[in-house]
Protein backbone atom coordinates (compact mmCIF):
# COMPACT_ATOMS: atom_id res chain seq x y z
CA UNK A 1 -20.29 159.43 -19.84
CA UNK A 2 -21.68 160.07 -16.53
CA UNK A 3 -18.72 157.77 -14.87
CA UNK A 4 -15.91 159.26 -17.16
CA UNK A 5 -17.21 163.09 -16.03
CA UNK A 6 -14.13 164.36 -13.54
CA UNK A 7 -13.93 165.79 -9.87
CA UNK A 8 -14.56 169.71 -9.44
CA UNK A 9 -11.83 169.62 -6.72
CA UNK A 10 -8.37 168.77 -7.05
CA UNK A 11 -5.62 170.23 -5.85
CA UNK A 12 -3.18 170.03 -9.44
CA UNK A 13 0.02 170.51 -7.29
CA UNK A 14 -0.23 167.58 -4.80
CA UNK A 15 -1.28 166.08 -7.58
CA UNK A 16 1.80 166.00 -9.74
CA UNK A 17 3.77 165.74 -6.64
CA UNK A 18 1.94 162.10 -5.80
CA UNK A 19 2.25 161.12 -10.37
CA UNK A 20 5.96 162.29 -10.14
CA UNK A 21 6.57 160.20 -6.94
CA UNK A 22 4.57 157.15 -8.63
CA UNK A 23 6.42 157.24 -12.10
CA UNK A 24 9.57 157.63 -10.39
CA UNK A 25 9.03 154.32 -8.29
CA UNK A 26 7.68 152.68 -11.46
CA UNK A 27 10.73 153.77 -13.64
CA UNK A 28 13.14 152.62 -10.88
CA UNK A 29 11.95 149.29 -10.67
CA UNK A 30 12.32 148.87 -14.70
CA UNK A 31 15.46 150.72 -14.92
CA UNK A 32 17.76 149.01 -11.71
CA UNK A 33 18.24 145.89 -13.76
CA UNK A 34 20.38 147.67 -16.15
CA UNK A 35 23.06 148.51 -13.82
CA UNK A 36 22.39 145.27 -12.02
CA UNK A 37 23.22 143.24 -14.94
CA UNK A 38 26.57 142.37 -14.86
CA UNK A 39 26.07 141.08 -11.20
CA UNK A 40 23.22 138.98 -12.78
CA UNK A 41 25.45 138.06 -15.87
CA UNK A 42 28.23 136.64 -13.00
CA UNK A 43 25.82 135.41 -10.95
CA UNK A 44 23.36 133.55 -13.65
CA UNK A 45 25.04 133.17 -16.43
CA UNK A 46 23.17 135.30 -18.73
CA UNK A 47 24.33 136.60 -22.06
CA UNK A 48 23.90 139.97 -23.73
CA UNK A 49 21.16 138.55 -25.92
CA UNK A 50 19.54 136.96 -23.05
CA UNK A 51 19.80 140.21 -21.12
CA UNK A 52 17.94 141.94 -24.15
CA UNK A 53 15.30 139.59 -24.05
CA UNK A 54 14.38 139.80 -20.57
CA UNK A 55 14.01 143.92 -21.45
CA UNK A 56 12.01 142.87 -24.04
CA UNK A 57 9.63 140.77 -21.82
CA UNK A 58 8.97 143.10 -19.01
CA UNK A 59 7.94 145.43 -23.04
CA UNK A 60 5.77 143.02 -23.87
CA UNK A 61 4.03 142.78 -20.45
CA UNK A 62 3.94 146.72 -20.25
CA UNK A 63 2.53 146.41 -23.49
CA UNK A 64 -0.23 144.22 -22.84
CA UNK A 65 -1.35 145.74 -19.46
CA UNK A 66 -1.46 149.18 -20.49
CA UNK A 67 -4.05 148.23 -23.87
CA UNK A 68 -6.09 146.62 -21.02
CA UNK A 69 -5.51 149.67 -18.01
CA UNK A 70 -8.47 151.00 -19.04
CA UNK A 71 -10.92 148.11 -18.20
CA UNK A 72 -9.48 148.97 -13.93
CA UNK A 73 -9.57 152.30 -14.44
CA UNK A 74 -13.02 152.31 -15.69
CA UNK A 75 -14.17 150.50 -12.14
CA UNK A 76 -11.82 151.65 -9.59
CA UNK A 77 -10.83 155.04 -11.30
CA UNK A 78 -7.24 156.22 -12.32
CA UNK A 79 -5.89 156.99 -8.58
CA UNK A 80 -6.55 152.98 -7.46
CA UNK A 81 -5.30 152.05 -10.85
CA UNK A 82 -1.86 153.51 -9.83
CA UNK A 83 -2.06 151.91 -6.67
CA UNK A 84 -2.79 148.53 -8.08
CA UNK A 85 0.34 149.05 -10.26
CA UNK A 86 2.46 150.02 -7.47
CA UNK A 87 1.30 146.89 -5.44
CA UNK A 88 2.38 144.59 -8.71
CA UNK A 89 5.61 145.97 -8.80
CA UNK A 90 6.53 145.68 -5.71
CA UNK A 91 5.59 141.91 -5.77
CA UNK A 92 7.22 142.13 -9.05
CA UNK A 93 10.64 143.30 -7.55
CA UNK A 94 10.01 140.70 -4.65
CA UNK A 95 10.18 137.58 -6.70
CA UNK A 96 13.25 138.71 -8.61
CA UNK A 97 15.11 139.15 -5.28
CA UNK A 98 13.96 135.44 -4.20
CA UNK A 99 14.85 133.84 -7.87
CA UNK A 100 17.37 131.30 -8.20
CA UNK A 101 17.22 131.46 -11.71
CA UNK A 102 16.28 133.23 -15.26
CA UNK A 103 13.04 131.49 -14.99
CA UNK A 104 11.31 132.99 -11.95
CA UNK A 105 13.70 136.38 -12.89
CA UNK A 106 11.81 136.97 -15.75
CA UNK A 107 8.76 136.08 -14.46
CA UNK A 108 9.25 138.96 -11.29
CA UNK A 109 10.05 141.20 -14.21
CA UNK A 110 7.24 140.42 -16.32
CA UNK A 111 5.03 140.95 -13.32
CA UNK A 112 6.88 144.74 -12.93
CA UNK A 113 6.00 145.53 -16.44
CA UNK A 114 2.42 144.43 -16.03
CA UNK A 115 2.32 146.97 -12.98
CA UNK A 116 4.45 149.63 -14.89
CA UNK A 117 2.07 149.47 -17.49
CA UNK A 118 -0.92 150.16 -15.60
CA UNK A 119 0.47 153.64 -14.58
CA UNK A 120 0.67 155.94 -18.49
CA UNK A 121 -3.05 155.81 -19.37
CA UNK A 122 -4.43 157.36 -15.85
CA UNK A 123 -1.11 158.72 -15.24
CA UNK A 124 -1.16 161.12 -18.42
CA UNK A 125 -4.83 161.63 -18.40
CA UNK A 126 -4.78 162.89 -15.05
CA UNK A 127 -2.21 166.08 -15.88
CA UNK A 128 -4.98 166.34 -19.28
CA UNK A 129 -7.95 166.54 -17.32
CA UNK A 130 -6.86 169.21 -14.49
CA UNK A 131 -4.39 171.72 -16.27
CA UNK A 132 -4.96 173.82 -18.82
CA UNK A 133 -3.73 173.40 -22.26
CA UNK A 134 -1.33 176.51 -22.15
CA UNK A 135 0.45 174.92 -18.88
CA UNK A 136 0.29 171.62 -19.69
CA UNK A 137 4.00 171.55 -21.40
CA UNK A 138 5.21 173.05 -18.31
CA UNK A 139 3.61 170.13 -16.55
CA UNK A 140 4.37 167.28 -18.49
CA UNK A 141 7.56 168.63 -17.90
CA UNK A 142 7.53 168.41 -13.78
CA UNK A 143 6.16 164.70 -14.41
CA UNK A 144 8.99 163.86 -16.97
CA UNK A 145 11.91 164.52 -13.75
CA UNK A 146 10.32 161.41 -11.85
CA UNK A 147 11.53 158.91 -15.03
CA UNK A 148 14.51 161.17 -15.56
CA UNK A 149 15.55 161.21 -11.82
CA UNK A 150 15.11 157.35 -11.87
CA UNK A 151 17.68 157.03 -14.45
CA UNK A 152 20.27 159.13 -13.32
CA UNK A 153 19.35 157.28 -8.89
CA UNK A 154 19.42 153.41 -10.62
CA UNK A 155 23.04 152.88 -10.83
CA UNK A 156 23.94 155.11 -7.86
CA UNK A 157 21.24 152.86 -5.77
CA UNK A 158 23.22 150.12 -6.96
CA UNK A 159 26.69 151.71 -6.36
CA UNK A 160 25.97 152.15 -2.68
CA UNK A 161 24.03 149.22 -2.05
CA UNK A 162 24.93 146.40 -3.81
CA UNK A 163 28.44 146.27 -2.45
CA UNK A 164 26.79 145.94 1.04
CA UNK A 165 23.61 143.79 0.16
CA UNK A 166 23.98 142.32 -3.44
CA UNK A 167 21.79 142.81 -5.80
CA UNK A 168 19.40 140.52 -4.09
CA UNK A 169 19.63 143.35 -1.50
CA UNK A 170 19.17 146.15 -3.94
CA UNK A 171 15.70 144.18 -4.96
CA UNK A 172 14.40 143.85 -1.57
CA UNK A 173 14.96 147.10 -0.59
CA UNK A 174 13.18 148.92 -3.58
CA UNK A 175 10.37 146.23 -3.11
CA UNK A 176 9.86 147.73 0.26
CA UNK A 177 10.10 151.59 -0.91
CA UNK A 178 8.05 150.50 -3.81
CA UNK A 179 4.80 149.21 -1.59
CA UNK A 180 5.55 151.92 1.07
CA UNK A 181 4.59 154.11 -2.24
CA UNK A 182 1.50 152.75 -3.44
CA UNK A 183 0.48 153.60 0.17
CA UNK A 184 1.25 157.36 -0.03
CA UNK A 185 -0.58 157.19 -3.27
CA UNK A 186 -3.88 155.46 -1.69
CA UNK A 187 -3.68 158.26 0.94
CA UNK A 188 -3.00 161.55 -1.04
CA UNK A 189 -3.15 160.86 -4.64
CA UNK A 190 -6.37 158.50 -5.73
CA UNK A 191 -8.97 160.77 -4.29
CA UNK A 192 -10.71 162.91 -7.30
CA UNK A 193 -8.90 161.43 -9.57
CA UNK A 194 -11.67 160.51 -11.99
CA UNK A 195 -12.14 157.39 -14.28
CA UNK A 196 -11.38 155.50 -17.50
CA UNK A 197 -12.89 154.10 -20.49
CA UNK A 198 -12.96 150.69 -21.15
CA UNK A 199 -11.37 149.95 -24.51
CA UNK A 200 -13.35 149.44 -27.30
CA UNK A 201 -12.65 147.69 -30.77
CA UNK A 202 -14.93 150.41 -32.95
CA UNK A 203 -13.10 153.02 -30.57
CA UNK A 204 -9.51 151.54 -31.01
CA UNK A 205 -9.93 151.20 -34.78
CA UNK A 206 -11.13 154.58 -35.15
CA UNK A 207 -7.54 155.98 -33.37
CA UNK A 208 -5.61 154.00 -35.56
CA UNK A 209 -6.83 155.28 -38.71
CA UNK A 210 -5.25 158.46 -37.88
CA UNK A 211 -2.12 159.39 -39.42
CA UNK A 212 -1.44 161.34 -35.83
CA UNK A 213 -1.64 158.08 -34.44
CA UNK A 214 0.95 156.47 -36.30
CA UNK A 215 3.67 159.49 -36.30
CA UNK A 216 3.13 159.43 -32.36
CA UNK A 217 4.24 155.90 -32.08
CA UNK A 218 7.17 156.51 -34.11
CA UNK A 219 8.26 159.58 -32.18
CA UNK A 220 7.65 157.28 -29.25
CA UNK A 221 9.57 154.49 -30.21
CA UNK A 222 12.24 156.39 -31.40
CA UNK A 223 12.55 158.38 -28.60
CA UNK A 224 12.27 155.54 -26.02
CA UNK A 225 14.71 153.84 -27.68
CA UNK A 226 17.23 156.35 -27.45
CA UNK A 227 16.57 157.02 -24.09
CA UNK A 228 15.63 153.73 -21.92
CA UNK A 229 16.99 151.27 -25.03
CA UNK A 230 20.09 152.19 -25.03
CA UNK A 231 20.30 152.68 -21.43
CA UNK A 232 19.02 149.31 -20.67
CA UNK A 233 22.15 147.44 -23.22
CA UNK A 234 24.90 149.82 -22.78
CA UNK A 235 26.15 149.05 -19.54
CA UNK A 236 26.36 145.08 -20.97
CA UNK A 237 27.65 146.77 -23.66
CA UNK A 238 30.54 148.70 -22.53
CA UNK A 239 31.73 146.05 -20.20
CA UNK A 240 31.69 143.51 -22.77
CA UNK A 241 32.74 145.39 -25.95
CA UNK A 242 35.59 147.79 -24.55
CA UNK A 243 36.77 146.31 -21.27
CA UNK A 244 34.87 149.11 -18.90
CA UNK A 245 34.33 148.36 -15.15
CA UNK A 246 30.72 148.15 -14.35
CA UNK A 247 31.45 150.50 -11.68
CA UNK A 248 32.79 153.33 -14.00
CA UNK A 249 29.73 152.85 -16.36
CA UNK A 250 27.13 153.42 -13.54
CA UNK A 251 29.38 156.21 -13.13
CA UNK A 252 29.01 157.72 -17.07
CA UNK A 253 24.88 156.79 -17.28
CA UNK A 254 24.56 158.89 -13.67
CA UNK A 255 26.42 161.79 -15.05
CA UNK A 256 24.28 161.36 -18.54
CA UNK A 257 21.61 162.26 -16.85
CA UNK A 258 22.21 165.71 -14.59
CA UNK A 259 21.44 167.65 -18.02
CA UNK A 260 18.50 165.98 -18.72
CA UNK A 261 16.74 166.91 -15.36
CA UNK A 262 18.35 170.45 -15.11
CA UNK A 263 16.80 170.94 -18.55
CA UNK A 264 13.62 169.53 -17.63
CA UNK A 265 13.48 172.59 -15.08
CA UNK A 266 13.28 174.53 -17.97
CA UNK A 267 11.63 172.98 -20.74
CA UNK A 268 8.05 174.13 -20.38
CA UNK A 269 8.80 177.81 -21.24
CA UNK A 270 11.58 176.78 -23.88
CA UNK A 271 9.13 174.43 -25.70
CA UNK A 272 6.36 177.53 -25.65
CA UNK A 273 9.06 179.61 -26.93
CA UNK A 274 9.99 177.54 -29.82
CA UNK A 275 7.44 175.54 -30.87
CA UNK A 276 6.46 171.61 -29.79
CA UNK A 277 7.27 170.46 -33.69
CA UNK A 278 10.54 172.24 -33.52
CA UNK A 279 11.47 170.92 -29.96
CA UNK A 280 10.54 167.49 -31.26
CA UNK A 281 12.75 167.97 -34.49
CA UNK A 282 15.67 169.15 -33.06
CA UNK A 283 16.14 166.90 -29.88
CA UNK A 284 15.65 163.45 -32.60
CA UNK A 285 18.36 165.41 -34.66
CA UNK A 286 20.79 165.68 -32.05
CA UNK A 287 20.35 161.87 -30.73
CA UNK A 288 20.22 160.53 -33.69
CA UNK A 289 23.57 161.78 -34.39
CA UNK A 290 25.27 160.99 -30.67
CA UNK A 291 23.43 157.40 -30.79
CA UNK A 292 25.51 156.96 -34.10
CA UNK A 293 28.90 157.94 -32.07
CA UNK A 294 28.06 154.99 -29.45
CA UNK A 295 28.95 152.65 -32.53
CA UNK A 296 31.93 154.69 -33.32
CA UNK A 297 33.95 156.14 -31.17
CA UNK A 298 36.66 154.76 -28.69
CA UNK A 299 38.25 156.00 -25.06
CA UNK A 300 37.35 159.46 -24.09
CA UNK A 301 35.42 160.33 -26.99
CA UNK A 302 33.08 157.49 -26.26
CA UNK A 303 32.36 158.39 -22.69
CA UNK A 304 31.97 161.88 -24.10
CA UNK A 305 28.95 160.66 -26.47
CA UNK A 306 27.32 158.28 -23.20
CA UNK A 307 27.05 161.15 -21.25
CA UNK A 308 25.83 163.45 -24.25
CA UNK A 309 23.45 161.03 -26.01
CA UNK A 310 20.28 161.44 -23.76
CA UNK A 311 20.82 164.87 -22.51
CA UNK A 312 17.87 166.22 -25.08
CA UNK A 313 15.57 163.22 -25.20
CA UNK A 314 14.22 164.52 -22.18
CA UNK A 315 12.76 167.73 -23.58
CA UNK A 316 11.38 165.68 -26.41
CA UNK A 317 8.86 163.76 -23.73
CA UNK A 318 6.77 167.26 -22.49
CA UNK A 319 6.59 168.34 -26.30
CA UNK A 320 5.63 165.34 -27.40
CA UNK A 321 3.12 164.03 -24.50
CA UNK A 322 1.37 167.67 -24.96
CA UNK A 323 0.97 166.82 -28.61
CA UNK A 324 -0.59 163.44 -28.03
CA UNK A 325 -3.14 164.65 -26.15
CA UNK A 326 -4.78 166.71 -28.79
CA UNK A 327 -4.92 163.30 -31.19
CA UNK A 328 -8.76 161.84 -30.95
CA UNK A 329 -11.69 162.65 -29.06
CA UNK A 330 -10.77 163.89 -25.01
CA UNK A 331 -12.75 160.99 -23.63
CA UNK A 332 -11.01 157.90 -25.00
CA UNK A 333 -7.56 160.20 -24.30
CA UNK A 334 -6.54 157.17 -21.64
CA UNK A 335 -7.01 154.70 -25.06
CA UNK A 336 -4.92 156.47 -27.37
CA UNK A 337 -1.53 157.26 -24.70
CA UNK A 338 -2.64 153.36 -24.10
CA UNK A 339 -2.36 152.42 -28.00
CA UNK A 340 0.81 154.58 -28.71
CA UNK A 341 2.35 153.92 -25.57
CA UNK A 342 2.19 150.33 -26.28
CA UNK A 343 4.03 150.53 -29.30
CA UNK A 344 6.60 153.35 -28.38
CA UNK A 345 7.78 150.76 -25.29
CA UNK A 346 7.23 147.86 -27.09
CA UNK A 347 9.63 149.28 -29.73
CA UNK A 348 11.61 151.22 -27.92
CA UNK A 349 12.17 149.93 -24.45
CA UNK A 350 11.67 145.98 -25.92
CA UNK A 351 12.68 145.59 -29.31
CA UNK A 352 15.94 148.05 -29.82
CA UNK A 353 17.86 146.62 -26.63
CA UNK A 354 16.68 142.96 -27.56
CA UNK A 355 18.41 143.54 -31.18
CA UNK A 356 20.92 145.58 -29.71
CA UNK A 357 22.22 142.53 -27.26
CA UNK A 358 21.71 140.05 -30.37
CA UNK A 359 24.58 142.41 -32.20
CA UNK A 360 26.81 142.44 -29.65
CA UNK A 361 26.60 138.41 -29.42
CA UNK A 362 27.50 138.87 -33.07
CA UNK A 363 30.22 141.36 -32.81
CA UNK A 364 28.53 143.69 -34.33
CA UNK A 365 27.32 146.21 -31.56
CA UNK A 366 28.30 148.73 -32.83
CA UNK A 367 25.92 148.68 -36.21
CA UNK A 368 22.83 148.36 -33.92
CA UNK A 369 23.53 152.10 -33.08
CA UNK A 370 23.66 153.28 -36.01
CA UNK A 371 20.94 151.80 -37.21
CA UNK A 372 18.96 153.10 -34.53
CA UNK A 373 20.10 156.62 -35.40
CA UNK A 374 18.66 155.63 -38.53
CA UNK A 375 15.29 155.21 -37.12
CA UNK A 376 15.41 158.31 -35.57
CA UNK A 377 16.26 160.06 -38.94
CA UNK A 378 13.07 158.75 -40.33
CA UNK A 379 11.11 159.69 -37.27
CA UNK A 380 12.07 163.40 -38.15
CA UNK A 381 11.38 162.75 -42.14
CA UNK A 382 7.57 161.78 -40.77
CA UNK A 383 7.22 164.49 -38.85
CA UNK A 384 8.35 167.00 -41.36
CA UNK A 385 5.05 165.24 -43.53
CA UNK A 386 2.84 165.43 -41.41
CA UNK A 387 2.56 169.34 -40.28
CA UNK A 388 -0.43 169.13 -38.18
CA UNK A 389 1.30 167.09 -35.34
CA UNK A 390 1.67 169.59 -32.16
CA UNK A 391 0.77 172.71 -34.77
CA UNK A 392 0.53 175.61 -32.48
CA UNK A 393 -1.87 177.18 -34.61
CA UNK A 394 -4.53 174.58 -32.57
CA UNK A 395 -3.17 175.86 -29.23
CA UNK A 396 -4.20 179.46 -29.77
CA UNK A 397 -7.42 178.29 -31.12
CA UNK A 398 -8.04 176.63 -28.06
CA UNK A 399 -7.09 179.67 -26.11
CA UNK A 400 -9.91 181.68 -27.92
């Protein structure tokens, strides 16, 4: 316990100023080889289903690095954990640019999702450990605009560059702004930051018995499906399916996300206001229903549902994060954002584009949204069951 205990000083601003910085490299470095596709499809050869299974692969390496983050964090402590990860993508990002094939492309991108996965466990515990429980929506919140912002700077970072550099170009440069990161981090953002637990079997079993557990990985999944899932196939997609220029999708998934990160801004008081269970319901509600459009609509309306479909999920993230940390005992929190985590990306960010890209090999593209709306239908059905998910009658107890 005496290793786990945390710093009395740390300055919680500069702190989610270096985590929001960190994630937002991190999420870049997963996220530019959805706009960079097509140029990879022309250049390598690679189909839609191939291009879902090399999402699915840097999942699965997230996946396994983040059940094991805790074992560095534990030694080196949460800030040099981040640092490690920032090193590995950057390496990660390296080798793609160098690859003269899918072989050593997937293996640069299984190497960034081993370093992506690193970040969540000491990321999120972090913002846990250092602000209070009646702030910590409004934080979660700041953090969420680093992902976010990546999403809506990937395709633009391609737009300008790649016409001048290629998307070997594109790779090199984000390599370099990637380790130039890790850096900053070292310098301002590891000190104080406190340390991990090591997994444990007895510990991990005793997580998963909970039903809180379970509903958080389907919330996760759901969510990260809608929001990184489909934005990792669609571009493909669009090109492929309805005849779309690659340049005016990068266009559509940039504009998709302005709302998110203007409602970010405001989603702390908003999710105090209304309730984390409520927030959570009504966001899946809403992208269930514009995920099912993506398989239905044509023209205008389409581009209508791109940009609309992840304009909520990003207030679902603060709600839900806040939630998860209340699931378990405070000093194995690193283990359970590591367990649920793990299974939200690895369904979410690995599985849904992987069967989404098998579809459209099929023809069939268009079912793989609506099933996924599906999925997030159920999603709200479990959390309607299970009431004491993100109750806010544990927040004012807290308070007392």
């Amino acid at each position: 316990m005496g290793r786990m205990s945390q710093p009395k000083k740390i300055n919680p601003s500069l702190m989610i100023t270096m985590l929001v910085i960190a994630i937002f490299l991190s999420m870049t470095s997963r996220t530019i080889f959805s706009p960079l596709m097509p140029m990879l499809q022309k250049e390598l050869g690679i189909s839609l289903s191939t291009a879902g299974t090399l999402f699915f692969m840097i999942s699965l390496s997230y996946g396994v690095t983040i059940l094991f983050a805790g074992f560095l964090s534990s030694r080196i402590g949460h800030g040099k954990a981040i640092v490690t990860a920032l090193a590995a993508i950057s390496l990660g990002l390296l080798l793609s640019a160098v690859s003269w094939g899918i072989l050593p492309l997937s293996m640069g991108m299984v190497l960034i999702g081993a370093g992506a996965g690193i970040y969540p466990p000491s990321g999120l515990v972090m913002i846990n450990t250092t602000i209070s429980l009646e702030h910590r929506s409004t934080a979660f919140s700041f953090h969420e605009i680093g992902p976010n912002l990546a999403l809506l700077v990937s395709p633009l970072i391609v737009l300008a560059l790649e016409p001048w550099f290629g998307w070997r170009g594109v790779l090199l440069c984000l390599s370099v702004a990637v380790f130039l990161g890790s850096m900053v981090f070292l310098r301002w953002g590891a000190p104080g930051s406190g340390m991990g637990a090591p997994p444990r079997l007895s510990t991990i079993g005793k997580i998963l018995r909970l039903r809180t557990t379970i509903l958080g990985m389907v919330i996760m999944s759901a969510a990260l499906s809608g929001q990184q899932g489909v934005y990792a196939i669609l571009p493909a997609y669009l090109v492929t399916e309805h005849g779309l220029s690659s340049q005016y999708v990068n266009v559509l998934l940039s504009i998709s996300r302005v709302t998110g990160i203007i409602l970010l801004l405001r989603s702390g008081p908003v999710i105090n206001h209304i309730g984390r269970r409520a927030t959570i319901f009504g966001v899946l509600f809403f992208s269930a229903l514009c995920t099912a459009l993506l398989g239905i609509l044509k023209g205008i309306p389409l581009a209508v549902a791109v940009i609309a479909q992840p304009a909520l999920l990003t207030v679902l993230f603060p709600a839900a994060l806040s939630s998860l940390s209340e699931i378990g005992e405070a000093q194995y929190q690193n283990i359970t954002y590591a367990l649920i985590i793990t299974i939200g990306v690895g369904g979410g960010v690995g599985v849904a584009p992987a069967i989404l890209g098998v579809m459209g090999d099929l023809g069939i593209g268009w079912l793989g949204f609506i099933l996924l709306a599906v999925y997030m239908a159920f999603a709200m059905l479990f959390l309607k069951s299970t009431p004491v998910f993100g109750r806010e009658v544990r927040n004012r107890e807290n308070r007392q």
